[in-house]
PDB file of N, CA and C in Angstrom:
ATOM      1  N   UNK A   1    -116.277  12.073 160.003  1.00  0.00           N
ATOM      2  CA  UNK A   1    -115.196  12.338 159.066  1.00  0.00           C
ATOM      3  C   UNK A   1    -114.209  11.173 159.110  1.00  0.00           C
ATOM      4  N   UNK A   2    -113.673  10.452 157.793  1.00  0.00           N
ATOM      5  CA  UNK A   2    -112.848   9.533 157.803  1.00  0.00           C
ATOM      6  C   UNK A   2    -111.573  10.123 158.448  1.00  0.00           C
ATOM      7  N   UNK A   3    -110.575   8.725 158.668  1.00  0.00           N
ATOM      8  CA  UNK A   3    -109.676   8.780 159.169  1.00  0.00           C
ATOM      9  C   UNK A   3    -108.565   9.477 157.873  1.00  0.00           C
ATOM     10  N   UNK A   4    -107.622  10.077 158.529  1.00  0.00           N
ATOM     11  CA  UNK A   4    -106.408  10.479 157.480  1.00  0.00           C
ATOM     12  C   UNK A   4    -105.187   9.587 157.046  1.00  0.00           C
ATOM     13  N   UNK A   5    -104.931   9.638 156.344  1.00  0.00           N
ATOM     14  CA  UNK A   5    -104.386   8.199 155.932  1.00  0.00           C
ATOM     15  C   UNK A   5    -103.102   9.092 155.445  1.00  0.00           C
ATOM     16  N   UNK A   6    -101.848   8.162 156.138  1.00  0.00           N
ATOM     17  CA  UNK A   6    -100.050   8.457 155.987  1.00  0.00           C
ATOM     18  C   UNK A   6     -99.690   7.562 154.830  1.00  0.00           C
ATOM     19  N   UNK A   7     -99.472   8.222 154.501  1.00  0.00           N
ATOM     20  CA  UNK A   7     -98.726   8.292 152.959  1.00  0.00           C
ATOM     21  C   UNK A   7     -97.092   7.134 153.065  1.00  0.00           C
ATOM     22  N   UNK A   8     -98.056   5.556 152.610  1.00  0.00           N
ATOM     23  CA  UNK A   8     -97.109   4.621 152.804  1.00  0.00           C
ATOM     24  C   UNK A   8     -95.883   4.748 152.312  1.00  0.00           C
ATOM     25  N   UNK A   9     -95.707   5.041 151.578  1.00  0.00           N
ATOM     26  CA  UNK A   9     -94.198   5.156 150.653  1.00  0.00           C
ATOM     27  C   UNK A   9     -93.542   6.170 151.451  1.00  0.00           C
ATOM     28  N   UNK A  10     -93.886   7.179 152.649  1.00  0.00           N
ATOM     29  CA  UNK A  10     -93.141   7.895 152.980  1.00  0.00           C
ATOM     30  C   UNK A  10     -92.710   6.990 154.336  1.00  0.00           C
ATOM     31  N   UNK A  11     -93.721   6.393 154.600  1.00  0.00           N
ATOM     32  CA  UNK A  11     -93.346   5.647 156.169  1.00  0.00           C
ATOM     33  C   UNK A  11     -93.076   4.297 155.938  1.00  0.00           C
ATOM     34  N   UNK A  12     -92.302   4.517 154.961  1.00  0.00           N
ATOM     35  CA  UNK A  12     -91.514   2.891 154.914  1.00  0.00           C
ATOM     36  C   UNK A  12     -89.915   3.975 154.537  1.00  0.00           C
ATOM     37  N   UNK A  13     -89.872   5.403 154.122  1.00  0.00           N
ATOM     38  CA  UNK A  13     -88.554   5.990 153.918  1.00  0.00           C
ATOM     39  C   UNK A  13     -88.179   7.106 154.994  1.00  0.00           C
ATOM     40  N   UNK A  14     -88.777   7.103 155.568  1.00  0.00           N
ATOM     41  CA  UNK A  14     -88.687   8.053 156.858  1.00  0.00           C
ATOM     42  C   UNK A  14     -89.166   7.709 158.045  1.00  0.00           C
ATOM     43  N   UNK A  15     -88.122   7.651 159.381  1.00  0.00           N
ATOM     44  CA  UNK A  15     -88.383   6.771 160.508  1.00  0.00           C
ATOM     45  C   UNK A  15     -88.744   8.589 161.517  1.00  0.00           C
ATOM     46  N   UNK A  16     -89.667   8.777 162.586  1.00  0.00           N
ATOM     47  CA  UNK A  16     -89.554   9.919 163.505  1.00  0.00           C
ATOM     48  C   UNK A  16     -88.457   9.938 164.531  1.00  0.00           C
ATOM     49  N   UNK A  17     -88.030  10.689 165.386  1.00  0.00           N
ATOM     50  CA  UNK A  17     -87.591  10.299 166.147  1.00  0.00           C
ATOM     51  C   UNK A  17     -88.274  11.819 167.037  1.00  0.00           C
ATOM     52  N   UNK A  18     -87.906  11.333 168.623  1.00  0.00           N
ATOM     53  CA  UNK A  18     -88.868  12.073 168.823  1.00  0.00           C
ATOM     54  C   UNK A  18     -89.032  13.838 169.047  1.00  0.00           C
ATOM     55  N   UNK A  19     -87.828  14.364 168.720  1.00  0.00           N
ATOM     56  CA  UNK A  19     -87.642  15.942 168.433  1.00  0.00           C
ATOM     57  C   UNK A  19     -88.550  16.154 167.297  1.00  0.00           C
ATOM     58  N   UNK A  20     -89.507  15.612 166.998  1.00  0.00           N
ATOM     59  CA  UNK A  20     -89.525  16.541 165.394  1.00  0.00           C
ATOM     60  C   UNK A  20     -88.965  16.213 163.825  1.00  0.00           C
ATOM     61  N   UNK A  21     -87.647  15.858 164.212  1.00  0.00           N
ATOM     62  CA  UNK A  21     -87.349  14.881 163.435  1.00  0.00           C
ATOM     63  C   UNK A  21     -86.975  13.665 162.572  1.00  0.00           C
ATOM     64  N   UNK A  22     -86.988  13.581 161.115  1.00  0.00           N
ATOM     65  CA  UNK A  22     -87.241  12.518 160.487  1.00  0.00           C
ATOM     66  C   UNK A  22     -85.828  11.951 160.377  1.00  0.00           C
ATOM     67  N   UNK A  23     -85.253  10.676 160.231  1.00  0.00           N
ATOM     68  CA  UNK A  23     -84.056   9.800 159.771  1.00  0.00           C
ATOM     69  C   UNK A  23     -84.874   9.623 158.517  1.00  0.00           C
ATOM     70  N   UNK A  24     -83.765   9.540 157.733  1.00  0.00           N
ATOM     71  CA  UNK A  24     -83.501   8.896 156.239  1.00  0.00           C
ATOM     72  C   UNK A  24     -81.952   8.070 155.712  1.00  0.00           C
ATOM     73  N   UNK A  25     -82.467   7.420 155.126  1.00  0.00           N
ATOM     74  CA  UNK A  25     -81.424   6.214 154.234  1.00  0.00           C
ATOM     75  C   UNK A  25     -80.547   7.748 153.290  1.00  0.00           C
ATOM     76  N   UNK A  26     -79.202   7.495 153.115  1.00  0.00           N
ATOM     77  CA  UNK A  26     -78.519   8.164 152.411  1.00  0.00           C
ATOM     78  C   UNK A  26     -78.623   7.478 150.785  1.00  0.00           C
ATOM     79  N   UNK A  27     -78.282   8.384 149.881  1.00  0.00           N
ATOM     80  CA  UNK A  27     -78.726   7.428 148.467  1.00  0.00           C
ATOM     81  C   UNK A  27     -77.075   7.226 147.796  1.00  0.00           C
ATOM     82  N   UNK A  28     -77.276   6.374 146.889  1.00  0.00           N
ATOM     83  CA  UNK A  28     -75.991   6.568 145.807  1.00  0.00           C
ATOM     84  C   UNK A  28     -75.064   4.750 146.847  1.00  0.00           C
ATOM     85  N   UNK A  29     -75.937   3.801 146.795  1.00  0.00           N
ATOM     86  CA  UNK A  29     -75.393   2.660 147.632  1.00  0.00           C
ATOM     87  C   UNK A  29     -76.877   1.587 147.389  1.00  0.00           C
ATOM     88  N   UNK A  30     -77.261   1.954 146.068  1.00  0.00           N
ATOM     89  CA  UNK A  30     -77.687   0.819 145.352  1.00  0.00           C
ATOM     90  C   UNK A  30     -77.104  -0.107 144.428  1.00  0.00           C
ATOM     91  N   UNK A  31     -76.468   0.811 143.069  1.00  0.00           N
ATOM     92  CA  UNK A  31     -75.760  -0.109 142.186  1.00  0.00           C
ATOM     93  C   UNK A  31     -74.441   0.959 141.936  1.00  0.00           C
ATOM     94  N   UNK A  32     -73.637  -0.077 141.111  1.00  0.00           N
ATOM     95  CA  UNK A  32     -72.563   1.026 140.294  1.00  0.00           C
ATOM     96  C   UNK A  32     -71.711   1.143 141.729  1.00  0.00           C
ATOM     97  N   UNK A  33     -71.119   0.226 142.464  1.00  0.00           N
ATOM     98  CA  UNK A  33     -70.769   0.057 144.021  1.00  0.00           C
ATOM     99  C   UNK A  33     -69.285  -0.526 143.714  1.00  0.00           C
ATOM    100  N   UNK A  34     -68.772  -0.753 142.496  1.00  0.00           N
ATOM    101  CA  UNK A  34     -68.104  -1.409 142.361  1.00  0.00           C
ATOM    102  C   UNK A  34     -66.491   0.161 142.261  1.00  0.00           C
ATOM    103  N   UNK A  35     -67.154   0.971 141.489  1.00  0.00           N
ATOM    104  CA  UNK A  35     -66.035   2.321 141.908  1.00  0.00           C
ATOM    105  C   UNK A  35     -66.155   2.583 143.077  1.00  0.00           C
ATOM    106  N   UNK A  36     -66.670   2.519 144.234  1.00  0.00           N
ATOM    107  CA  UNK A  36     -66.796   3.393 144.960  1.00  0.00           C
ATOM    108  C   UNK A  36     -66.186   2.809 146.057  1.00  0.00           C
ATOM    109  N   UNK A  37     -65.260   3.543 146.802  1.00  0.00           N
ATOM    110  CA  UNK A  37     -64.263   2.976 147.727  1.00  0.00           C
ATOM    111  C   UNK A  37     -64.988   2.550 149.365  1.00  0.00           C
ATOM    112  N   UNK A  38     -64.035   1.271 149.973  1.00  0.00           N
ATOM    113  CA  UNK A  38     -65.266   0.728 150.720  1.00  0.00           C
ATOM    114  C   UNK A  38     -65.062   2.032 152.195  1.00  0.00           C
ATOM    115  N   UNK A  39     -64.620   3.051 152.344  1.00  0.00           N
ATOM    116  CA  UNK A  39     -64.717   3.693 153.197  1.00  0.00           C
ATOM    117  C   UNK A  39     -65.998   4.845 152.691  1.00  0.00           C
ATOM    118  N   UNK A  40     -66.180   5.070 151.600  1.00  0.00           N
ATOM    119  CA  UNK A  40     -67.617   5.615 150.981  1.00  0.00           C
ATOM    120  C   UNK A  40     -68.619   5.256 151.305  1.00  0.00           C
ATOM    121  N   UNK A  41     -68.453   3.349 150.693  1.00  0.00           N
ATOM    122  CA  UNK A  41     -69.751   2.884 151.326  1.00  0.00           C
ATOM    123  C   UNK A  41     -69.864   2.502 152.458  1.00  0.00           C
ATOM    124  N   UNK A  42     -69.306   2.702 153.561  1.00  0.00           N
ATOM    125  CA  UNK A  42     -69.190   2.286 154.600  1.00  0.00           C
ATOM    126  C   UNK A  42     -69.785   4.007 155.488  1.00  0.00           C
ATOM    127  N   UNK A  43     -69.616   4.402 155.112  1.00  0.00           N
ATOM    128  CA  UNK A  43     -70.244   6.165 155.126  1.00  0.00           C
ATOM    129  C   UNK A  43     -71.454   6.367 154.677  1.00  0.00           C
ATOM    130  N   UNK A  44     -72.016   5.659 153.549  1.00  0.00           N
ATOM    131  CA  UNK A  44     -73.146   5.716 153.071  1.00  0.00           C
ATOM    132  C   UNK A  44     -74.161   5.166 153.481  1.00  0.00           C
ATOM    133  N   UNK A  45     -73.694   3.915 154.758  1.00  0.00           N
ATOM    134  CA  UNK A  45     -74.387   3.021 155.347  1.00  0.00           C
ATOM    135  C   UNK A  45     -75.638   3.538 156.442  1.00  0.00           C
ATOM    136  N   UNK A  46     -74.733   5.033 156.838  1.00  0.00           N
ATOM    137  CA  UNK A  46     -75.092   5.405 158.382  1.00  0.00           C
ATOM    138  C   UNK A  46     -76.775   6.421 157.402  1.00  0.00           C
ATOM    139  N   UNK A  47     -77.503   6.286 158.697  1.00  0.00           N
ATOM    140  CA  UNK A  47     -78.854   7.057 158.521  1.00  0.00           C
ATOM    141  C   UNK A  47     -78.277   8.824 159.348  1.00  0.00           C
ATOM    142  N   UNK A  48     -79.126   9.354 158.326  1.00  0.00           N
ATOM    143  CA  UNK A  48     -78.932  10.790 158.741  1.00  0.00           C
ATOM    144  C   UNK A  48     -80.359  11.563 158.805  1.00  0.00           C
ATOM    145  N   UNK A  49     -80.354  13.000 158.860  1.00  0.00           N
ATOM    146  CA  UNK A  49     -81.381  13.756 159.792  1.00  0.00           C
ATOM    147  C   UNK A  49     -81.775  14.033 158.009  1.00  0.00           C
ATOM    148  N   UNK A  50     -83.166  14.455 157.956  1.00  0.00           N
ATOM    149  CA  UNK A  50     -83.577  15.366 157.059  1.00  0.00           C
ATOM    150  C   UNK A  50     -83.238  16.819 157.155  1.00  0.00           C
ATOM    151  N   UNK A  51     -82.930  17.512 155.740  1.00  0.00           N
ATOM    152  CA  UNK A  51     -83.075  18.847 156.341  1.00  0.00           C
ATOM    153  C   UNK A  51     -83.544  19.666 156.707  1.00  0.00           C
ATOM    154  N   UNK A  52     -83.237  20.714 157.479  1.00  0.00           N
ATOM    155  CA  UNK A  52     -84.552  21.457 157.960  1.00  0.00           C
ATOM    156  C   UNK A  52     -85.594  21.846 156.796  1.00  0.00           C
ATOM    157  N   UNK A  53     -84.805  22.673 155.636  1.00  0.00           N
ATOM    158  CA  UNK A  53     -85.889  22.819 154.971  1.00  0.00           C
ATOM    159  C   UNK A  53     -86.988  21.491 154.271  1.00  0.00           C
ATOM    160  N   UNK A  54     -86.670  19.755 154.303  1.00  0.00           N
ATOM    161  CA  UNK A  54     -87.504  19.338 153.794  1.00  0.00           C
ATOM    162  C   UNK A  54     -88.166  18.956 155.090  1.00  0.00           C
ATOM    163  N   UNK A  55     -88.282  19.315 156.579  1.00  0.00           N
ATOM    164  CA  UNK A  55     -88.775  18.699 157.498  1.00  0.00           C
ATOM    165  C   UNK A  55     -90.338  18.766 157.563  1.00  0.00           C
ATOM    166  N   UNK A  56     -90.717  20.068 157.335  1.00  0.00           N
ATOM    167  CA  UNK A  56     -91.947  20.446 157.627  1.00  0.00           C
ATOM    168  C   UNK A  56     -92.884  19.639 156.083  1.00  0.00           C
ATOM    169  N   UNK A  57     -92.255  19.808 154.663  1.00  0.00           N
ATOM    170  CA  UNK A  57     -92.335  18.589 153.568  1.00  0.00           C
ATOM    171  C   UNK A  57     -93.035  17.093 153.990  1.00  0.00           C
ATOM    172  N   UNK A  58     -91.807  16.669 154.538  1.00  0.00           N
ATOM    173  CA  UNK A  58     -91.871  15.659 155.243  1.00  0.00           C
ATOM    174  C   UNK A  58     -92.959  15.211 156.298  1.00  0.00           C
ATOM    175  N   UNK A  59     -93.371  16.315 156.928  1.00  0.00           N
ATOM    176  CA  UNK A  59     -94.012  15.888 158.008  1.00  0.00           C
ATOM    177  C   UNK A  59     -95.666  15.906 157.859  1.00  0.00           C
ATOM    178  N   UNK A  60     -96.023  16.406 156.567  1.00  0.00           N
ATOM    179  CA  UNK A  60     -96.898  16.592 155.762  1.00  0.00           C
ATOM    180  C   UNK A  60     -97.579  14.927 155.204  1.00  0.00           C
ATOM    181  N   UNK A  61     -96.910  14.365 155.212  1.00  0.00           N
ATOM    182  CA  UNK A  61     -96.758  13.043 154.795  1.00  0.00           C
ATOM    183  C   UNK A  61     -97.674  12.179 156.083  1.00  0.00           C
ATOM    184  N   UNK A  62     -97.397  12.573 157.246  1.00  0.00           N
ATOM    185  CA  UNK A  62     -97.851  12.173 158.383  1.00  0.00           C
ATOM    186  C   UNK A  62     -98.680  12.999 159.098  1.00  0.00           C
ATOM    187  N   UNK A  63    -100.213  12.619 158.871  1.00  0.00           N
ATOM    188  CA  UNK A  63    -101.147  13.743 159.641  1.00  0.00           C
ATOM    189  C   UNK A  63    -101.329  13.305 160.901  1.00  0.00           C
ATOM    190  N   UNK A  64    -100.766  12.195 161.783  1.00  0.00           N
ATOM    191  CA  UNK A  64    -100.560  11.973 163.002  1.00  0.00           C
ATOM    192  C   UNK A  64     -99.784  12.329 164.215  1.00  0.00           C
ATOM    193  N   UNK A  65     -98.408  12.974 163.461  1.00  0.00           N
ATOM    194  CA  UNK A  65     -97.328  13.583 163.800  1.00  0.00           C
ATOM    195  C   UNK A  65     -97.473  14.904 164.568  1.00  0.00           C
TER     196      UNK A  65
END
């Protein structure tokens, strides 16, 4: 039986860590940066947890996990 293959686009947007769960990039700190005050984007910078409900989603992505 072939190998299972992780779903690149998810593992270039979701890092593990090792509880279980996934880090992700926060969104809204691509363009249109110019309203947005620099203590926003400076908030927007930091990586945060997935939520529980998209974890198990998420982890679907990775049949190695």
């Amino acid at each position: 039986m072939p190998k299972m293959k992780t779903l690149k686009s998810a593992s270039k947007r979701f890092k593990n860590i090792n509880d279980g769960k996934f880090k992700r990039k926060q969104a809204n700190l691509r363009h249109i940066l110019t309203k947005k005050t620099s203590n926003r984007k400076r908030h927007l910078q930091k990586k945060i947890l997935v939520s529980k409900s998209d974890t198990n989603h998420v982890r679907s992505f990775f049949p190695y996990m």
